[in-house]
C-alpha atoms as a PDB file:
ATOM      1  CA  UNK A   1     143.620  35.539  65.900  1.00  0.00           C
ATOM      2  CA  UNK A   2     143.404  34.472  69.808  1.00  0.00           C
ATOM      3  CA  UNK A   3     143.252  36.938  72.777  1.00  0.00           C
ATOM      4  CA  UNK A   4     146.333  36.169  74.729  1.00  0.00           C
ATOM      5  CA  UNK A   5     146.979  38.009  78.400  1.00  0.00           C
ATOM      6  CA  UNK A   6     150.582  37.352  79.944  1.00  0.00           C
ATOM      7  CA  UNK A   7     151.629  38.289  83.307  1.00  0.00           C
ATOM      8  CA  UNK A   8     155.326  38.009  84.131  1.00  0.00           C
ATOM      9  CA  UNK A   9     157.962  40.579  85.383  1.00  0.00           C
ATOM     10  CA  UNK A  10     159.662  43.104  83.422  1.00  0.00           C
ATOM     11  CA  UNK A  11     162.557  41.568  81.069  1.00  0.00           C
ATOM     12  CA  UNK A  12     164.425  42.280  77.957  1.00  0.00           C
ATOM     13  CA  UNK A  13     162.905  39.316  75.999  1.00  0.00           C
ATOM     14  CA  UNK A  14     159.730  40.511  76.454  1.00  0.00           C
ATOM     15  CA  UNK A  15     160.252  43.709  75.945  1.00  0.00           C
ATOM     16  CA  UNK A  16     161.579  43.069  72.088  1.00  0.00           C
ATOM     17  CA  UNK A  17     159.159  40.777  71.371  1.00  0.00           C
ATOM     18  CA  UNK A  18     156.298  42.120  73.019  1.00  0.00           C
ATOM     19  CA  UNK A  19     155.580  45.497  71.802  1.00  0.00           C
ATOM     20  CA  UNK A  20     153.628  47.936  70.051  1.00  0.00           C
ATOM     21  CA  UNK A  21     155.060  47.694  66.912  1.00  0.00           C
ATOM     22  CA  UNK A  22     154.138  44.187  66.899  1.00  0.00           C
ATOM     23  CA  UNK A  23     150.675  44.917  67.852  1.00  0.00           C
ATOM     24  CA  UNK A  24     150.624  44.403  71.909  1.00  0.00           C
ATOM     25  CA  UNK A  25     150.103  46.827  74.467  1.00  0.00           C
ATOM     26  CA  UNK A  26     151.637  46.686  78.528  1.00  0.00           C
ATOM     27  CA  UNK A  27     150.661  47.665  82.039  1.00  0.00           C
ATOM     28  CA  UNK A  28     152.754  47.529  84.751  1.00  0.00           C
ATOM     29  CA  UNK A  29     150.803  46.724  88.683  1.00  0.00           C
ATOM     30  CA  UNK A  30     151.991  46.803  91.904  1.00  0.00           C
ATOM     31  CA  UNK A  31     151.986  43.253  93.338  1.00  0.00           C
ATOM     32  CA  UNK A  32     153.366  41.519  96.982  1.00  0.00           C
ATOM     33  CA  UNK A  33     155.596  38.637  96.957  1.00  0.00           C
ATOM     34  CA  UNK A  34     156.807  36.813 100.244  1.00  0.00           C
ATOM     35  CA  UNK A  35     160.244  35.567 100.810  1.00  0.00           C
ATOM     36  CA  UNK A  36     160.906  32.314 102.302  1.00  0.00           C
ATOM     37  CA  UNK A  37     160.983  33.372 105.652  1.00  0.00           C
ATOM     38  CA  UNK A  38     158.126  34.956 105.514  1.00  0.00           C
ATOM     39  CA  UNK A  39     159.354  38.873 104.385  1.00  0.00           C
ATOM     40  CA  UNK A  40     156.764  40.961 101.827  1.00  0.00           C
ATOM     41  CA  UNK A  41     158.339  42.432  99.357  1.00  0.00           C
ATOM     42  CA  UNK A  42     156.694  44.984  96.978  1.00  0.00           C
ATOM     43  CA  UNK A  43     157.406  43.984  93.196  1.00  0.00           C
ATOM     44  CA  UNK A  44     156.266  46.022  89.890  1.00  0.00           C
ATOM     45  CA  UNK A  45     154.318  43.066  87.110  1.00  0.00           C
ATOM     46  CA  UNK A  46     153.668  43.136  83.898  1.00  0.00           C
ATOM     47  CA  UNK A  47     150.477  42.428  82.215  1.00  0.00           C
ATOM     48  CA  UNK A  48     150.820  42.235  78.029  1.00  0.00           C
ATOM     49  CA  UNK A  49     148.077  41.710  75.986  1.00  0.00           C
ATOM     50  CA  UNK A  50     147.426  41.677  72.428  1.00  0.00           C
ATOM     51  CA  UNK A  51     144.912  43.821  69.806  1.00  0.00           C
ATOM     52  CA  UNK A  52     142.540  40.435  69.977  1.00  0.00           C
ATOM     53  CA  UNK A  53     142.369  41.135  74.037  1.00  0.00           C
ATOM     54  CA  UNK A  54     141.982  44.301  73.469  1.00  0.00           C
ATOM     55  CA  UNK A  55     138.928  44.248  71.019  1.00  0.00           C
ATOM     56  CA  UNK A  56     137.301  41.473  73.247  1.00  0.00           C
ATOM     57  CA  UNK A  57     137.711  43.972  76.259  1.00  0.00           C
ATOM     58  CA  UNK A  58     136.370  47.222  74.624  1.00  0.00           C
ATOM     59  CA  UNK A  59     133.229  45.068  72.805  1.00  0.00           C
ATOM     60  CA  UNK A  60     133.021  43.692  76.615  1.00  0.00           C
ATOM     61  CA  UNK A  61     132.345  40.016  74.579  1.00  0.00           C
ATOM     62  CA  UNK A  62     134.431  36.920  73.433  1.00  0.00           C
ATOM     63  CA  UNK A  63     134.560  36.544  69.561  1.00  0.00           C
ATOM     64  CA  UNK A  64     133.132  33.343  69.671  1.00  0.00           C
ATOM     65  CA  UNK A  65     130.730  31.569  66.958  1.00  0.00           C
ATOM     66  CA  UNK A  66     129.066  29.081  68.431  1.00  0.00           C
ATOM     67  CA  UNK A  67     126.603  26.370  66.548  1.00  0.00           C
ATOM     68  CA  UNK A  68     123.115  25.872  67.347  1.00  0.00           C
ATOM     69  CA  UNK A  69     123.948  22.330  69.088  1.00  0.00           C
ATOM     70  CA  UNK A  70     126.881  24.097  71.051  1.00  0.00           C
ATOM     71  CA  UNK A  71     124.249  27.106  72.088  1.00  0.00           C
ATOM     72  CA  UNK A  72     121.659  24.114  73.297  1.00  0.00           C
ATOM     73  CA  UNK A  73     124.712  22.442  75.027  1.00  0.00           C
ATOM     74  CA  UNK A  74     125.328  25.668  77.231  1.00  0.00           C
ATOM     75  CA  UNK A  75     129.213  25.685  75.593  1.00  0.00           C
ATOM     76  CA  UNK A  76     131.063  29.116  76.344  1.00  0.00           C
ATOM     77  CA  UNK A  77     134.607  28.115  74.635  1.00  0.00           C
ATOM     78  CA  UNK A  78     134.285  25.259  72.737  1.00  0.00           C
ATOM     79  CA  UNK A  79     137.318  23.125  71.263  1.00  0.00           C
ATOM     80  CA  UNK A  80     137.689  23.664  67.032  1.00  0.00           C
ATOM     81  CA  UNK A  81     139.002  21.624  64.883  1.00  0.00           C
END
């Protein structure tokens, strides 16, 4: 029911658990790391997100119902109980 957006590295775990099957999609991007002494090494990360991220994206809005009073309070992501 929430969007959720992880960003890791490539890995076994996430590849059974996170896939399309179970309703998540993948994009691998090109990111720098730097060693300890100071070395850049290029790296390939992974970016999953889920069908919830992916709705919020394409309708380029958050899902969110706010009240009235949380509308008047400027709220954006308000805590539910």
């Amino acid at each position: 029911k929430c969007m959720v957006f992880i960003s890791g590295y490539d890995n076994a775990l996430y590849r059974k658990y996170l896939n399309k099957k179970s309703g998540w999609s993948r994009k691998s991007i090109r990111a720098l790391t730097k060693g300890h002494n100071g070395k850049v090494f290029e790296r390939k990360e992974v970016i999953w997100f889920n069908a919830a991220f992916i709705k919020a994206k394409k309708l380029d809005r958050v899902p969110i119902r706010l009240s009235a009073k949380e509308k008047k309070d400027g709220k954006i992501n308000p805590i539910r109980k």
